[in-house]
Protein backbone atom coordinates (compact mmCIF):
# COMPACT_ATOMS: atom_id res chain seq x y z
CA UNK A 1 0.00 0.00 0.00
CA UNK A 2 2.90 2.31 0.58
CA UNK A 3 4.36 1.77 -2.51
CA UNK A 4 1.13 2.64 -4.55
CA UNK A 5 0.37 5.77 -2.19
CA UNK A 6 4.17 6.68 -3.02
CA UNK A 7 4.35 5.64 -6.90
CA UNK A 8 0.58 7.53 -7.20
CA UNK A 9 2.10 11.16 -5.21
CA UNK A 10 5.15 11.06 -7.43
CA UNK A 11 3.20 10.88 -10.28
CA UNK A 12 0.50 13.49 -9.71
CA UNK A 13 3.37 16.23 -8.30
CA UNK A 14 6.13 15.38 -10.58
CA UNK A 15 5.76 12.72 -14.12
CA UNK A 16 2.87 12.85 -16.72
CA UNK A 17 3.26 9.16 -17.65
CA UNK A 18 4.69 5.66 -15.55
CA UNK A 19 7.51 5.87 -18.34
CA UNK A 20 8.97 8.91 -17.52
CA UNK A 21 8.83 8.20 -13.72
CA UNK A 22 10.66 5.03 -14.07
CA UNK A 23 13.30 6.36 -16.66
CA UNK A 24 13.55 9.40 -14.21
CA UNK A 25 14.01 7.40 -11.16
CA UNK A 26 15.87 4.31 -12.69
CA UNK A 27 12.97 1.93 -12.28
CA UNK A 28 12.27 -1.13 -13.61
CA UNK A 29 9.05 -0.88 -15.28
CA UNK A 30 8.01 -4.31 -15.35
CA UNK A 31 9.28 -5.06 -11.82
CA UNK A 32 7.33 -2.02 -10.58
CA UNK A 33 4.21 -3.04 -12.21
CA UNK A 34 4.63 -6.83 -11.21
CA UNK A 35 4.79 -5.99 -7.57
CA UNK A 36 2.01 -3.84 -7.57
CA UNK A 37 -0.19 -6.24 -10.00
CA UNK A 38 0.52 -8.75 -7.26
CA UNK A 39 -1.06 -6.36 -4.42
CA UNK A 40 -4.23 -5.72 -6.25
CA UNK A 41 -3.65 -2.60 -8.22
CA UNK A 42 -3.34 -1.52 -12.10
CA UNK A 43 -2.30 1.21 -13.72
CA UNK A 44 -4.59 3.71 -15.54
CA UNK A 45 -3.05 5.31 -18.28
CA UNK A 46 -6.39 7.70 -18.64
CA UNK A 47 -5.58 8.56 -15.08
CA UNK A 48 -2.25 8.58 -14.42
CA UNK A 49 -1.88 6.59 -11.52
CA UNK A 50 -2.71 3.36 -9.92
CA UNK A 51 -5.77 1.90 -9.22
C-alpha cells in the first residue's frame, strides 16, 4: 500500500506518464508493475496513476 500511495504522489506532483517516472528514477518498469499487480492494483493510463 505504501508503494502505490508513493508511486501515485510522485506521479501526480512530478511525471505525466509511468515511463517517464521510471526512466527518471531508474525503475524497472516491469518489476514495478509486477509488484504492484501482485497487491491488487493496475495502472490507468487515462488517469495517471494506480488503481
Amino acid at each position: 500500500m505504501m508503494l502505490m500511495s508513493v508511486i501515485n504522489m510522485k506521479l501526480r506532483d512530478f511525471y505525466p506518464s509511468i515511463e517517464d517516472l521510471c526512466e527518471d528514477m531508474d525503475i524497472d518498469r516491469q518489476d514495478l508493475e509486477s509488484i504492484l499487480n501482485k497487491a491488487g492494483f493496475e495502472y490507468s493510463k487515462e488517469h495517471n496513476r494506480y488503481m
